[in-house]
PDB file of N, CA and C in Angstrom:
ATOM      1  N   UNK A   1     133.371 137.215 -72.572  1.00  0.00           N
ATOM      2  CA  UNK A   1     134.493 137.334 -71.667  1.00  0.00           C
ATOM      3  C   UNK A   1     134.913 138.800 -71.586  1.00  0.00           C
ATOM      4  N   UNK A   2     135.339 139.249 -70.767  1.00  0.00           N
ATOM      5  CA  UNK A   2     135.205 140.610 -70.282  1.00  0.00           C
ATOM      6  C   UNK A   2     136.797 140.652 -70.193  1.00  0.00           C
ATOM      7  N   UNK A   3     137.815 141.177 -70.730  1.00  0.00           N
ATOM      8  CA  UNK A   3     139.060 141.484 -70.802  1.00  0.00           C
ATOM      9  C   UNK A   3     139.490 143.130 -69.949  1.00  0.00           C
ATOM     10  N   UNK A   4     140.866 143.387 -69.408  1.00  0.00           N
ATOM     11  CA  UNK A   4     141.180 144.106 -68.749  1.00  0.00           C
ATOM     12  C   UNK A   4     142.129 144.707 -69.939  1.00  0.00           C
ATOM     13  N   UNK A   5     142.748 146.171 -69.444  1.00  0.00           N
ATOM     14  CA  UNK A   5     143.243 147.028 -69.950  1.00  0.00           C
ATOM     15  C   UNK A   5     143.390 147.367 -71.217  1.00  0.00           C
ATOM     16  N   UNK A   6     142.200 147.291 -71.691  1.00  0.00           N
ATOM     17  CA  UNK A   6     141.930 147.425 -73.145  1.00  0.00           C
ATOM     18  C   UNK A   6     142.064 148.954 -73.676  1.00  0.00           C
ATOM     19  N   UNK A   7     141.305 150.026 -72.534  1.00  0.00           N
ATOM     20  CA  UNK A   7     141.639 151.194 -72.672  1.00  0.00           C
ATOM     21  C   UNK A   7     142.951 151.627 -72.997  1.00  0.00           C
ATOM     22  N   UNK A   8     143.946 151.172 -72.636  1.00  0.00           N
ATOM     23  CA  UNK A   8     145.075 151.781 -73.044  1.00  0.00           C
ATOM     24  C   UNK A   8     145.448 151.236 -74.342  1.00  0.00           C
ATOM     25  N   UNK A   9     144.750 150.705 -75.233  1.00  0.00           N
ATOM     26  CA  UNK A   9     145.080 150.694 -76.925  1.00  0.00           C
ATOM     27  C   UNK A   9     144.134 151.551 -77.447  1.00  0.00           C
ATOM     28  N   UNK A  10     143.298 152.205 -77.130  1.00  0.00           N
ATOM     29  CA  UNK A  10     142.577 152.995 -77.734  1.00  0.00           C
ATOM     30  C   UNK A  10     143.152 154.680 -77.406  1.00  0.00           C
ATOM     31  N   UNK A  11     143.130 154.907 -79.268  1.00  0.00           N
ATOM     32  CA  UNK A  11     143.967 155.958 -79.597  1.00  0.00           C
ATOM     33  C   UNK A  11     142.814 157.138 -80.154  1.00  0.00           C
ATOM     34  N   UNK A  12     143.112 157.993 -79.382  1.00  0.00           N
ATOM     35  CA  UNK A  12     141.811 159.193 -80.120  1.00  0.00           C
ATOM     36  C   UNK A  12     142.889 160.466 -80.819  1.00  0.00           C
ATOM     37  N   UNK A  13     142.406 160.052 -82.082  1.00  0.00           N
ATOM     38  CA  UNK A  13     142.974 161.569 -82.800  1.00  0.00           C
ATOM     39  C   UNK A  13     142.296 163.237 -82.826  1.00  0.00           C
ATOM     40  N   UNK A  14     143.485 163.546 -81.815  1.00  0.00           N
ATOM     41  CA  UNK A  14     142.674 164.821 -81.723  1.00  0.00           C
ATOM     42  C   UNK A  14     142.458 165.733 -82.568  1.00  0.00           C
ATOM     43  N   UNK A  15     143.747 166.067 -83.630  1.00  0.00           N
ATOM     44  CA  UNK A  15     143.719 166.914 -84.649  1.00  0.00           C
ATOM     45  C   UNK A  15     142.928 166.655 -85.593  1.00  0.00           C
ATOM     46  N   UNK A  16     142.388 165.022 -85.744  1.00  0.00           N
ATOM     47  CA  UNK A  16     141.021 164.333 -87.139  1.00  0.00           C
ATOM     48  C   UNK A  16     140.073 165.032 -85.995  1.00  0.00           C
ATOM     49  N   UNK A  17     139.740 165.033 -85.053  1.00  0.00           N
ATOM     50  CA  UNK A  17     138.378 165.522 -84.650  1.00  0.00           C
ATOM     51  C   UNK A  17     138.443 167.133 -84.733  1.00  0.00           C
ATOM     52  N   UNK A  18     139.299 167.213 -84.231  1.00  0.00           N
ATOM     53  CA  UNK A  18     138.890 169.074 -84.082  1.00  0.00           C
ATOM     54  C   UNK A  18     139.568 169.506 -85.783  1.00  0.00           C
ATOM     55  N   UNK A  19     139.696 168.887 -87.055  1.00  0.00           N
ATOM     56  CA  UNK A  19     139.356 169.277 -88.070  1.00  0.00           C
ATOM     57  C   UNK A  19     138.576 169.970 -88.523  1.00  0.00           C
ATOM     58  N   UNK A  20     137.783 170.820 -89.058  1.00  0.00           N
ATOM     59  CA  UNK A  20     136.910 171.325 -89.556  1.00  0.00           C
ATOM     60  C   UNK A  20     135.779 172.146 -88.257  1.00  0.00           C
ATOM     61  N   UNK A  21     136.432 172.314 -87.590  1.00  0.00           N
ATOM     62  CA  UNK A  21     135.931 173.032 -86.105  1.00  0.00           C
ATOM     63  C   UNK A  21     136.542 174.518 -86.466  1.00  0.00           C
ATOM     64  N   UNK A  22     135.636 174.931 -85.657  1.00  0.00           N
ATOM     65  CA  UNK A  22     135.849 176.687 -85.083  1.00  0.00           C
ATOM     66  C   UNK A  22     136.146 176.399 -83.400  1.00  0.00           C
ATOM     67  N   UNK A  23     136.664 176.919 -82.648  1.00  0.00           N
ATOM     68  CA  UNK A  23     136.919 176.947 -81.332  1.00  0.00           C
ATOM     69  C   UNK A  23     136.862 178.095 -80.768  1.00  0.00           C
ATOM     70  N   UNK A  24     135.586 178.689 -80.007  1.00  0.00           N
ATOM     71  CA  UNK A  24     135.284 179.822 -79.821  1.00  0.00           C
ATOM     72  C   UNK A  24     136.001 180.278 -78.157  1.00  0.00           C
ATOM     73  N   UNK A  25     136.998 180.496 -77.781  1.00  0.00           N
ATOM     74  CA  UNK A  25     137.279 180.805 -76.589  1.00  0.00           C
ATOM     75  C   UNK A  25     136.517 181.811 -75.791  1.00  0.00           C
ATOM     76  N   UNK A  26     135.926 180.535 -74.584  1.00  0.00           N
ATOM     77  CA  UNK A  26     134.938 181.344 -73.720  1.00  0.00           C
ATOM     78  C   UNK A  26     135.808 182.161 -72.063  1.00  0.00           C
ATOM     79  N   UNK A  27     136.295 181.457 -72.345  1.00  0.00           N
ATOM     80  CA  UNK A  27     137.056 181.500 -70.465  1.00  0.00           C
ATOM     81  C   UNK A  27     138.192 181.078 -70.337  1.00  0.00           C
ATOM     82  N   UNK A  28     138.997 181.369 -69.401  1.00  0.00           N
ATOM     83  CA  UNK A  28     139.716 180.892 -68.514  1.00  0.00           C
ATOM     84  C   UNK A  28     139.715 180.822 -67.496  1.00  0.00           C
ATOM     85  N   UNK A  29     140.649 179.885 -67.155  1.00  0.00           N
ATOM     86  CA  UNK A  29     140.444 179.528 -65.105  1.00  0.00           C
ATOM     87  C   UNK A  29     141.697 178.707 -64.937  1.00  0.00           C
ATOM     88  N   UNK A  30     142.201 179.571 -63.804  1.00  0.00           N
ATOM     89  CA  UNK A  30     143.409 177.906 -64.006  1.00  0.00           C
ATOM     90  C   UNK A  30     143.587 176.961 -63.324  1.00  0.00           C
ATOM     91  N   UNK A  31     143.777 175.965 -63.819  1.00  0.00           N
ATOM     92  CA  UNK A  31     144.074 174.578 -63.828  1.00  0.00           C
ATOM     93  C   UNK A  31     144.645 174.309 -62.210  1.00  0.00           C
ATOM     94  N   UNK A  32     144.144 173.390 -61.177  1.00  0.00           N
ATOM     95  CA  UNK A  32     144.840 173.360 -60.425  1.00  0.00           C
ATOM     96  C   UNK A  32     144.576 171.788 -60.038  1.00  0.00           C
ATOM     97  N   UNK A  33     145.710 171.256 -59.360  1.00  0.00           N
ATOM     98  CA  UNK A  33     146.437 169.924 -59.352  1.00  0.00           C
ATOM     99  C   UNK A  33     145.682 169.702 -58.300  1.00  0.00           C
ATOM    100  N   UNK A  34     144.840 168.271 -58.393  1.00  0.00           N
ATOM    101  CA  UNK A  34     144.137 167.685 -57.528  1.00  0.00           C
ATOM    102  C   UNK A  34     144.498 167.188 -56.384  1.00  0.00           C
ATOM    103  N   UNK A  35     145.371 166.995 -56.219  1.00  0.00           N
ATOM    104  CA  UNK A  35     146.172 166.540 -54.488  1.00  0.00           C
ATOM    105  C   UNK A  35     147.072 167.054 -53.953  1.00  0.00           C
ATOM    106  N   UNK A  36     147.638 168.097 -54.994  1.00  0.00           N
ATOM    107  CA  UNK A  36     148.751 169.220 -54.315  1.00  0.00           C
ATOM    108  C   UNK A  36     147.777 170.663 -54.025  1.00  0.00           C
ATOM    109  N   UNK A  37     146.858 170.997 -54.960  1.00  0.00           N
ATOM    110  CA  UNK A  37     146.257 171.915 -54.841  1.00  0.00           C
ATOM    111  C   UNK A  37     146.819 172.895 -55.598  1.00  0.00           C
ATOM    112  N   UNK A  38     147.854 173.089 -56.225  1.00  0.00           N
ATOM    113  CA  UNK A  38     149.076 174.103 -56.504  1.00  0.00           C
ATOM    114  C   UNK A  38     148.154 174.363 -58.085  1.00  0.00           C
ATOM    115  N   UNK A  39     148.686 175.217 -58.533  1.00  0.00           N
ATOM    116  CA  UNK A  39     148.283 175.517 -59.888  1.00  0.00           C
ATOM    117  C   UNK A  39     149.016 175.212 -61.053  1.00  0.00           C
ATOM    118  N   UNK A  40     148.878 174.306 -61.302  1.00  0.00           N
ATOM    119  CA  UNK A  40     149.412 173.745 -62.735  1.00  0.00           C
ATOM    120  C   UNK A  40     149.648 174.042 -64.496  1.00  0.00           C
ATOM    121  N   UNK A  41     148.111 175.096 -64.633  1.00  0.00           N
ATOM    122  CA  UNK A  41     147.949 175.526 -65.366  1.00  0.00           C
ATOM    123  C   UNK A  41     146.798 176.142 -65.926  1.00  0.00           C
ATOM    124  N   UNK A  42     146.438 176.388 -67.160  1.00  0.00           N
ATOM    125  CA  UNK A  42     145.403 177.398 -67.419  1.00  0.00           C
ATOM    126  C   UNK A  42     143.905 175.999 -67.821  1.00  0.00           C
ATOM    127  N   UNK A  43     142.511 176.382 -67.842  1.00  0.00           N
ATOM    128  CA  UNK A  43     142.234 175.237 -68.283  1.00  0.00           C
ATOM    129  C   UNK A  43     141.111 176.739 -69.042  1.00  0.00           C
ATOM    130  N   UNK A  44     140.770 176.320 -70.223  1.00  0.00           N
ATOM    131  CA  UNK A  44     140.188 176.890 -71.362  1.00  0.00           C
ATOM    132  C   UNK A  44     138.638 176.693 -71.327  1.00  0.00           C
ATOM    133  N   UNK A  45     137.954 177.329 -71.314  1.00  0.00           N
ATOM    134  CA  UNK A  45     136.248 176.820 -71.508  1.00  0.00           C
ATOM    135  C   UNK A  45     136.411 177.480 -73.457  1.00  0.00           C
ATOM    136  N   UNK A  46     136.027 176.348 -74.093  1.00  0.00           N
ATOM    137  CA  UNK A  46     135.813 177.009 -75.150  1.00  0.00           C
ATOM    138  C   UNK A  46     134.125 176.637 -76.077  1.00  0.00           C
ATOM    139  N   UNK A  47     133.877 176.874 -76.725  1.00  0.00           N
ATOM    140  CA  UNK A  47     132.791 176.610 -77.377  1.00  0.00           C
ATOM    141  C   UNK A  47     132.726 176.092 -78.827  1.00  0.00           C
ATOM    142  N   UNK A  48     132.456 174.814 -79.286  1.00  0.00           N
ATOM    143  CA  UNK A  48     132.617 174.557 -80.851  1.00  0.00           C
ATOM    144  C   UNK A  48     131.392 175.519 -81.666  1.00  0.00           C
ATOM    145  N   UNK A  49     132.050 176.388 -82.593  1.00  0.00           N
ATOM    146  CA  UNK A  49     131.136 177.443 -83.224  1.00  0.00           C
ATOM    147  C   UNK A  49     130.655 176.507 -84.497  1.00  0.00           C
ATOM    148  N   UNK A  50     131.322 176.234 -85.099  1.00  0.00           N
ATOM    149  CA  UNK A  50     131.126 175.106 -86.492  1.00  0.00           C
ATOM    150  C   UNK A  50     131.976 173.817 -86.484  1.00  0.00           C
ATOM    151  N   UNK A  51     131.093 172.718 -86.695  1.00  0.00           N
ATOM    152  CA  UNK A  51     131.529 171.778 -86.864  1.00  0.00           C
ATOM    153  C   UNK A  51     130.840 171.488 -88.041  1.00  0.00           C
ATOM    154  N   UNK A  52     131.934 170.690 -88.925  1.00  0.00           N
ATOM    155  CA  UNK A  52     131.886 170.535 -90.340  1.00  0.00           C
ATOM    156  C   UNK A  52     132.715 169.371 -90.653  1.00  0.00           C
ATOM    157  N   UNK A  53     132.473 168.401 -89.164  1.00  0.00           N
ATOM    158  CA  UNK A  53     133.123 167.327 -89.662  1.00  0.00           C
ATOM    159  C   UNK A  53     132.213 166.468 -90.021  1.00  0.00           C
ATOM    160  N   UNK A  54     132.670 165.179 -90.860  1.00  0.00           N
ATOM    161  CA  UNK A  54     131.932 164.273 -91.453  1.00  0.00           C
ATOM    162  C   UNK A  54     132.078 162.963 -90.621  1.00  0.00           C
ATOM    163  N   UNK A  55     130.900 162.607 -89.449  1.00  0.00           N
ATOM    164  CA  UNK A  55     130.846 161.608 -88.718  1.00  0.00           C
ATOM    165  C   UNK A  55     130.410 160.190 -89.377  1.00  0.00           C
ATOM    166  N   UNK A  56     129.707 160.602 -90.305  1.00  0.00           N
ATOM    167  CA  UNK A  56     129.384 158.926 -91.275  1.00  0.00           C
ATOM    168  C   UNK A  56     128.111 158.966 -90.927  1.00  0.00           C
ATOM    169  N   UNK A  57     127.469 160.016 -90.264  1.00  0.00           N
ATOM    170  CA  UNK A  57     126.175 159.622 -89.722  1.00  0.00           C
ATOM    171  C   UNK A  57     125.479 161.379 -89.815  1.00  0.00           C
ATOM    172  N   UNK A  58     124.148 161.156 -91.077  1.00  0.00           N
ATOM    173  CA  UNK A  58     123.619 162.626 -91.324  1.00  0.00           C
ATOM    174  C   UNK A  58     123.230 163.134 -89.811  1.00  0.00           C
ATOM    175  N   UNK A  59     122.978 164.450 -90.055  1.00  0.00           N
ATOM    176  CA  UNK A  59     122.911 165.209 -88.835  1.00  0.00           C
ATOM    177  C   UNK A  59     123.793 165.008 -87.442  1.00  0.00           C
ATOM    178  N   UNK A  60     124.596 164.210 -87.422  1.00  0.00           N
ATOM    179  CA  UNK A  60     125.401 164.128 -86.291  1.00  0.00           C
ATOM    180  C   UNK A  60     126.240 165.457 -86.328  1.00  0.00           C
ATOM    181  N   UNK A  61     126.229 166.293 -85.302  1.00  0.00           N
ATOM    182  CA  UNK A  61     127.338 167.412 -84.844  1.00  0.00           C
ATOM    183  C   UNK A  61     127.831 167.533 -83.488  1.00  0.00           C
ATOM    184  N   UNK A  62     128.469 168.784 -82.894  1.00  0.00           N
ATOM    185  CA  UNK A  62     128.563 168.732 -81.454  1.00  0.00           C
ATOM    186  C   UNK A  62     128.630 171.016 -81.871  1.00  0.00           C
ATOM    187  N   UNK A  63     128.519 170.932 -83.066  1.00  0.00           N
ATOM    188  CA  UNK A  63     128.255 171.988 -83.015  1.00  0.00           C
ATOM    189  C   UNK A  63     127.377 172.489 -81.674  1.00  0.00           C
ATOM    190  N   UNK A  64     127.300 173.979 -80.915  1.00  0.00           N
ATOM    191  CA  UNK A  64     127.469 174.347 -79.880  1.00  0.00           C
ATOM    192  C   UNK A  64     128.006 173.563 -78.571  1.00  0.00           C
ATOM    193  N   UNK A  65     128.392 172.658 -78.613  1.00  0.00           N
ATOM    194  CA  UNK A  65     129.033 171.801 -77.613  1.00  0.00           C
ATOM    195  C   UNK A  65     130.039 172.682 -76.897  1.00  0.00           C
ATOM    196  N   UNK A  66     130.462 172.621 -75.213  1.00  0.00           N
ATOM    197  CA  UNK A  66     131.506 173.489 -74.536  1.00  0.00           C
ATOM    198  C   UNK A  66     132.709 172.056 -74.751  1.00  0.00           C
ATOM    199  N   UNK A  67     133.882 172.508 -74.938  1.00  0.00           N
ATOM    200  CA  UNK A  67     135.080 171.680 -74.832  1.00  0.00           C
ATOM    201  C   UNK A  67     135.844 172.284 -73.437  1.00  0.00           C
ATOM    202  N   UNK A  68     136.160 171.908 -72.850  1.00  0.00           N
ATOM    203  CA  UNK A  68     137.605 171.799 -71.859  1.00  0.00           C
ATOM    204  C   UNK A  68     138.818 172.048 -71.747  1.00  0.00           C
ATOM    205  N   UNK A  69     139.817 172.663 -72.629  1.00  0.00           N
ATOM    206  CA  UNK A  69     140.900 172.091 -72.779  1.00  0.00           C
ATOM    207  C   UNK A  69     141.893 172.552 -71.514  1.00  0.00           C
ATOM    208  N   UNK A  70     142.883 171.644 -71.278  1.00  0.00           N
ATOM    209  CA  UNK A  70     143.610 171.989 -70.176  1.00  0.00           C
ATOM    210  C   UNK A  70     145.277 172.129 -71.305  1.00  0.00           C
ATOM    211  N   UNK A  71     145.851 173.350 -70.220  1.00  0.00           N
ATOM    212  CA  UNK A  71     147.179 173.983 -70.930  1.00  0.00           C
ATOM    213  C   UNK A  71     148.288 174.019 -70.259  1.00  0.00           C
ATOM    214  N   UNK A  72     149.010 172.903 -69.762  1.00  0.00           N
ATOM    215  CA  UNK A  72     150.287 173.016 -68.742  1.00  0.00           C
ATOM    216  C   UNK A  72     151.032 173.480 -68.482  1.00  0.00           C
ATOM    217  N   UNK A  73     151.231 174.682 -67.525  1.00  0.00           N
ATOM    218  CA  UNK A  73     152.560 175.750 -67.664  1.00  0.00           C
ATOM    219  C   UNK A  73     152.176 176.813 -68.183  1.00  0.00           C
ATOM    220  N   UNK A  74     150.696 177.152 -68.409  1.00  0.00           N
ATOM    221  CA  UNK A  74     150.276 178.902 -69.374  1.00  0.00           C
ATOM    222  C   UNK A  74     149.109 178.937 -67.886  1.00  0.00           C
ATOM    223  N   UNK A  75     149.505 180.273 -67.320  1.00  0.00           N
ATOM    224  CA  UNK A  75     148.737 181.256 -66.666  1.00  0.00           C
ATOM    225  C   UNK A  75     147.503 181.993 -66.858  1.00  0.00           C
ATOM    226  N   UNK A  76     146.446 181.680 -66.233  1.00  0.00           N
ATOM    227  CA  UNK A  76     145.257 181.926 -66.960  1.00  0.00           C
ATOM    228  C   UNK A  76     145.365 183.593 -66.921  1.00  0.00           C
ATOM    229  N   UNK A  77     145.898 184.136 -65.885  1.00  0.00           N
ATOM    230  CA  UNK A  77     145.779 185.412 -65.961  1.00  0.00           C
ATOM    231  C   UNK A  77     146.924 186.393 -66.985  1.00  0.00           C
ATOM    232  N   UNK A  78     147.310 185.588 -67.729  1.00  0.00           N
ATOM    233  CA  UNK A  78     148.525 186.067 -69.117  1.00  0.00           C
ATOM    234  C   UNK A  78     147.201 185.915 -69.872  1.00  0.00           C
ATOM    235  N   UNK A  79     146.369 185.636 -69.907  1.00  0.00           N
ATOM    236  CA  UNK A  79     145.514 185.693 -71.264  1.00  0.00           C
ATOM    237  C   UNK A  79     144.838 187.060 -71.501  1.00  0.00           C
ATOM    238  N   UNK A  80     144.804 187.699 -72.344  1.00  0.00           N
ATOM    239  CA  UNK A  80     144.083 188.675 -72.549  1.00  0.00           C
ATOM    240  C   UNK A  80     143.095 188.631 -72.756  1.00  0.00           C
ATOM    241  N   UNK A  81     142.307 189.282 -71.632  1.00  0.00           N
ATOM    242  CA  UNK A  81     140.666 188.802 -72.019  1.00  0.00           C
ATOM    243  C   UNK A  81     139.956 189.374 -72.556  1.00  0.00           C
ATOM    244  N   UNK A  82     140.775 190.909 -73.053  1.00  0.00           N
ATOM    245  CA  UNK A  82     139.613 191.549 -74.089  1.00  0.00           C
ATOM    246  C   UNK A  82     140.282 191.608 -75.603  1.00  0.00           C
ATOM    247  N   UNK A  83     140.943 190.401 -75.724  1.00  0.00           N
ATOM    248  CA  UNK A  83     141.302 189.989 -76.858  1.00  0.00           C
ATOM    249  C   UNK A  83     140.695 188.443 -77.505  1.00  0.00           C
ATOM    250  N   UNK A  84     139.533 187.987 -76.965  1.00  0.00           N
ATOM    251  CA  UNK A  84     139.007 186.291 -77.343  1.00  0.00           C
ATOM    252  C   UNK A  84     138.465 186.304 -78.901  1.00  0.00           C
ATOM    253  N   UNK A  85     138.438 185.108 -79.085  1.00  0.00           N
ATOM    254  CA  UNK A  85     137.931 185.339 -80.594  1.00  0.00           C
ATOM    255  C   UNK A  85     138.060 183.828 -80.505  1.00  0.00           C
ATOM    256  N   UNK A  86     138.625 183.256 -81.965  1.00  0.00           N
ATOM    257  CA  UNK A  86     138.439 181.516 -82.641  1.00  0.00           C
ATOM    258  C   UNK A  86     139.938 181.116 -82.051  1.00  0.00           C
ATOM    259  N   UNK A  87     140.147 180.040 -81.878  1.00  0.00           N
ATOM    260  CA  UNK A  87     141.484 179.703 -81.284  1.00  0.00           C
ATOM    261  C   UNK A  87     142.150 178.465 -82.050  1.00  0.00           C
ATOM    262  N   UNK A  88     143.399 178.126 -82.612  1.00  0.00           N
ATOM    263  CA  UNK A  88     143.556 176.426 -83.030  1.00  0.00           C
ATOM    264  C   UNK A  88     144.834 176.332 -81.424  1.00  0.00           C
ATOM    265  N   UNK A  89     144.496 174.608 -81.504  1.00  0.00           N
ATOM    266  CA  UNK A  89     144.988 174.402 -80.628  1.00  0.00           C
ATOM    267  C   UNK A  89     146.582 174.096 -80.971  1.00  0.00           C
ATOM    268  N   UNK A  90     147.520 174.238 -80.183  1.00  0.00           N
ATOM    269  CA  UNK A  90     148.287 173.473 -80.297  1.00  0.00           C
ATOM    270  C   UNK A  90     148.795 171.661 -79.732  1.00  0.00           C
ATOM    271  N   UNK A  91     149.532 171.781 -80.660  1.00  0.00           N
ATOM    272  CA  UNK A  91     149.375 170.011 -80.387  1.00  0.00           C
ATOM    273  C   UNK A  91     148.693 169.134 -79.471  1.00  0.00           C
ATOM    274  N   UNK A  92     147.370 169.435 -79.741  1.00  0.00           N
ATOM    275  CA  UNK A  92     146.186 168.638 -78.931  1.00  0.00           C
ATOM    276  C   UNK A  92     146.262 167.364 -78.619  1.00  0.00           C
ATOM    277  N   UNK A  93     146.355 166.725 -77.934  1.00  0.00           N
ATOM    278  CA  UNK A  93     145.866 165.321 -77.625  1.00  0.00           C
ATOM    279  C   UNK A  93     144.742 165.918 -76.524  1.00  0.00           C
ATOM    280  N   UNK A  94     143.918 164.016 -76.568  1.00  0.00           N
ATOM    281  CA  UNK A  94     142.888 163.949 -76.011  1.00  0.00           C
ATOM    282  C   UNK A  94     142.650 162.062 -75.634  1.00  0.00           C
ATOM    283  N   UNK A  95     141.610 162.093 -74.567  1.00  0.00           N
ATOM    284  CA  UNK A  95     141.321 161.052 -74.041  1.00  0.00           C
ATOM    285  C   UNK A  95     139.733 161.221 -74.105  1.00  0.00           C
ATOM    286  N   UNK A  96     139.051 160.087 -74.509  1.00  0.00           N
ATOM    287  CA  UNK A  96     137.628 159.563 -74.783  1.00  0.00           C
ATOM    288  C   UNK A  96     137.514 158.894 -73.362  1.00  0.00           C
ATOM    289  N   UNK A  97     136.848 159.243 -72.454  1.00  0.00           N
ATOM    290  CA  UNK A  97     136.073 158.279 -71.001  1.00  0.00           C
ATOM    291  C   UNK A  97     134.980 158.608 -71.062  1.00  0.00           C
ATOM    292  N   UNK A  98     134.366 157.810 -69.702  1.00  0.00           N
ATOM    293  CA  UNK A  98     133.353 157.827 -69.370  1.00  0.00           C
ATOM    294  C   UNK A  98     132.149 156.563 -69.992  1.00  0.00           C
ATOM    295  N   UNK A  99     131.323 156.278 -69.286  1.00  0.00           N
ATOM    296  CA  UNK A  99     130.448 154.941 -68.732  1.00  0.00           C
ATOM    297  C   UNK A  99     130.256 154.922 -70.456  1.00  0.00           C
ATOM    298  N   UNK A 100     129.888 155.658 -71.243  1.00  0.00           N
ATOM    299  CA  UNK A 100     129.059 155.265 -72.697  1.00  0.00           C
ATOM    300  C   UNK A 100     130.193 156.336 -73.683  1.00  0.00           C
ATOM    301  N   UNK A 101     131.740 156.317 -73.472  1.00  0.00           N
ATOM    302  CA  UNK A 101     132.904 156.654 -74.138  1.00  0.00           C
ATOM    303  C   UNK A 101     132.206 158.126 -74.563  1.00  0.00           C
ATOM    304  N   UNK A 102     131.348 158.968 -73.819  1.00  0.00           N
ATOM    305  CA  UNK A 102     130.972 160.220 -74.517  1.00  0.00           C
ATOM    306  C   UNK A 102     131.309 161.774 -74.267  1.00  0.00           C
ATOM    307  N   UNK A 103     132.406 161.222 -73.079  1.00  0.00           N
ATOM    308  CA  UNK A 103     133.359 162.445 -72.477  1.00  0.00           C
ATOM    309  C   UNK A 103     134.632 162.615 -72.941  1.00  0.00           C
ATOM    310  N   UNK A 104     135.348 163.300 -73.086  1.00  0.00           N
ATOM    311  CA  UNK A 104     136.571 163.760 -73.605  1.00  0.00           C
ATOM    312  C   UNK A 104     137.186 164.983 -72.835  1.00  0.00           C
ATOM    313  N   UNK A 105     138.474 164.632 -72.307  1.00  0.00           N
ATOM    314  CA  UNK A 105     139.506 165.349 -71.941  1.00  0.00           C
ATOM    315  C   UNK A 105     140.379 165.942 -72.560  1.00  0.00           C
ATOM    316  N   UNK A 106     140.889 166.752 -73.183  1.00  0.00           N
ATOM    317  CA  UNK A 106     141.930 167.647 -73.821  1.00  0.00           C
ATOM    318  C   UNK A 106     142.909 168.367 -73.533  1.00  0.00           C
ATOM    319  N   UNK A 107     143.879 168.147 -73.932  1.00  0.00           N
ATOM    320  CA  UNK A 107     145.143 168.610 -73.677  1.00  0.00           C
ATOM    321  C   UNK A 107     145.997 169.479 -74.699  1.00  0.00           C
ATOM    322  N   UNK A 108     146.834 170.190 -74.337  1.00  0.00           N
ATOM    323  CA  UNK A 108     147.425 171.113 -75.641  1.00  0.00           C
ATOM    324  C   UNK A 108     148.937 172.265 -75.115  1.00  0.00           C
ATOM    325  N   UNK A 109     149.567 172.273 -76.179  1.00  0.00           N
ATOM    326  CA  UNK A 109     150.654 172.823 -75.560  1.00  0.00           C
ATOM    327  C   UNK A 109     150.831 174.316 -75.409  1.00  0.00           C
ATOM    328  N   UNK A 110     149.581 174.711 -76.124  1.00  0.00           N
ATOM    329  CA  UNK A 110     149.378 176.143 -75.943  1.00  0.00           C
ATOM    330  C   UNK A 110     147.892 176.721 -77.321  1.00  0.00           C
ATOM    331  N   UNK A 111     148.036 178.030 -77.436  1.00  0.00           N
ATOM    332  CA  UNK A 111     147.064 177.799 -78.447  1.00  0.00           C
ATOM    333  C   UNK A 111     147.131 179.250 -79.513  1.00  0.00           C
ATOM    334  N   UNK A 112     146.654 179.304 -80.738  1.00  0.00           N
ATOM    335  CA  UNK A 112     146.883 180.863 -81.122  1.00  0.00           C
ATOM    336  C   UNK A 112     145.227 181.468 -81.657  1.00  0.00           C
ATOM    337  N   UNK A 113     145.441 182.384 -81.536  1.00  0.00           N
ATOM    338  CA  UNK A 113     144.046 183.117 -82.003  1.00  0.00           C
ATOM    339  C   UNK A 113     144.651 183.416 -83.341  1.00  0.00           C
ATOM    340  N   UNK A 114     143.020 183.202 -83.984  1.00  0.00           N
ATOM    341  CA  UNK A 114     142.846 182.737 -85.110  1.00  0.00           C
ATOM    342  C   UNK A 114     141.726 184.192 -85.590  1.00  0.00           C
ATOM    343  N   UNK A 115     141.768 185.116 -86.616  1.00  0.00           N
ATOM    344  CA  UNK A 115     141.002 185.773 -87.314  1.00  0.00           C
ATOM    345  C   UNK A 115     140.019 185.348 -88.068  1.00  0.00           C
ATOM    346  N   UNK A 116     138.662 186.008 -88.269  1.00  0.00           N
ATOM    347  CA  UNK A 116     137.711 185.765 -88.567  1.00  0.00           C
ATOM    348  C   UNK A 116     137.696 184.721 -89.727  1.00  0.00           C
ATOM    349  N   UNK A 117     138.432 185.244 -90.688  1.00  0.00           N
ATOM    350  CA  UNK A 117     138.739 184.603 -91.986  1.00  0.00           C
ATOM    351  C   UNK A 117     139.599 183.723 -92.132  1.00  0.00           C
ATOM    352  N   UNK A 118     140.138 183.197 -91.273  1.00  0.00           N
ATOM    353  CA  UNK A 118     140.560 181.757 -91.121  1.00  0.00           C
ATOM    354  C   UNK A 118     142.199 182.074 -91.040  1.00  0.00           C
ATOM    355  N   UNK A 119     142.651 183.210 -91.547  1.00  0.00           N
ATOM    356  CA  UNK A 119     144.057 183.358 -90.989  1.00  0.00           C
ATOM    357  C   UNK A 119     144.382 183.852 -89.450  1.00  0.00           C
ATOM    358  N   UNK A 120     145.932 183.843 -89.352  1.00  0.00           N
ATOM    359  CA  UNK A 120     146.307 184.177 -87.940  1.00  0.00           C
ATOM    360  C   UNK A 120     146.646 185.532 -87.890  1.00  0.00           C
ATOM    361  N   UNK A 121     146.630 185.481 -86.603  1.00  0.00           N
ATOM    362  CA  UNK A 121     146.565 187.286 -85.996  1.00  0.00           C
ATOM    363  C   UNK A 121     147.865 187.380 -86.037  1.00  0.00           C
TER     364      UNK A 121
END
């Protein structure tokens, strides 16, 4: 039996996944609202540099994988672009879609650059 709105009980933790990640900020571009057209916000191309999470399953990573994240209300052109480096997000949420659950959308309230050695700038 095939049940309806099941998606909306499924909860993806964003901060357990992007645990043990590096987040290499590749780009910006900003974000613009699909039926107004207007610009909404910044949306992030970033790159996972290390992943070092523990999926339950050997060799599983997404290490070099590109992530997405979209940033509501931050201007892509406030970013300094000859300042990129590792980034943590702020308060990330995220959504799992797509036909075989293997896409993910991301969201965040802003973000800080992060120094080589794991402290902040």
């Amino acid at each position: 039996m095939s049940l309806k709105g099941l998606r909306s009980f499924v909860k993806f933790d964003a901060r357990e996944f992007l645990k043990g990640k590096q987040l290499l900020l590749m780009r910006e571009t900003p974000w613009m609202d699909y039926d107004s057209g207007k610009e909404i916000g910044a949306k992030l191309k970033t790159t996972i540099w290390t992943d070092d999470t523990n999926y339950g399953t050997d060799g599983t990573t997404n290490e070099g994988s590109e992530l997405d994240v979209k940033i509501p209300g931050l201007k892509a052109e406030a970013i300094d672009r000859n300042n990129r480096g590792f980034i943590r997000l702020i308060n990330p949420t995220g959504t799992v879609y797509g036909e075989f659950q293997n896409e993910l959308s991301l969201k965040a309230d802003g973000f800080d650059l992060i120094k080589q050695d794991g402290g902040e700038k």
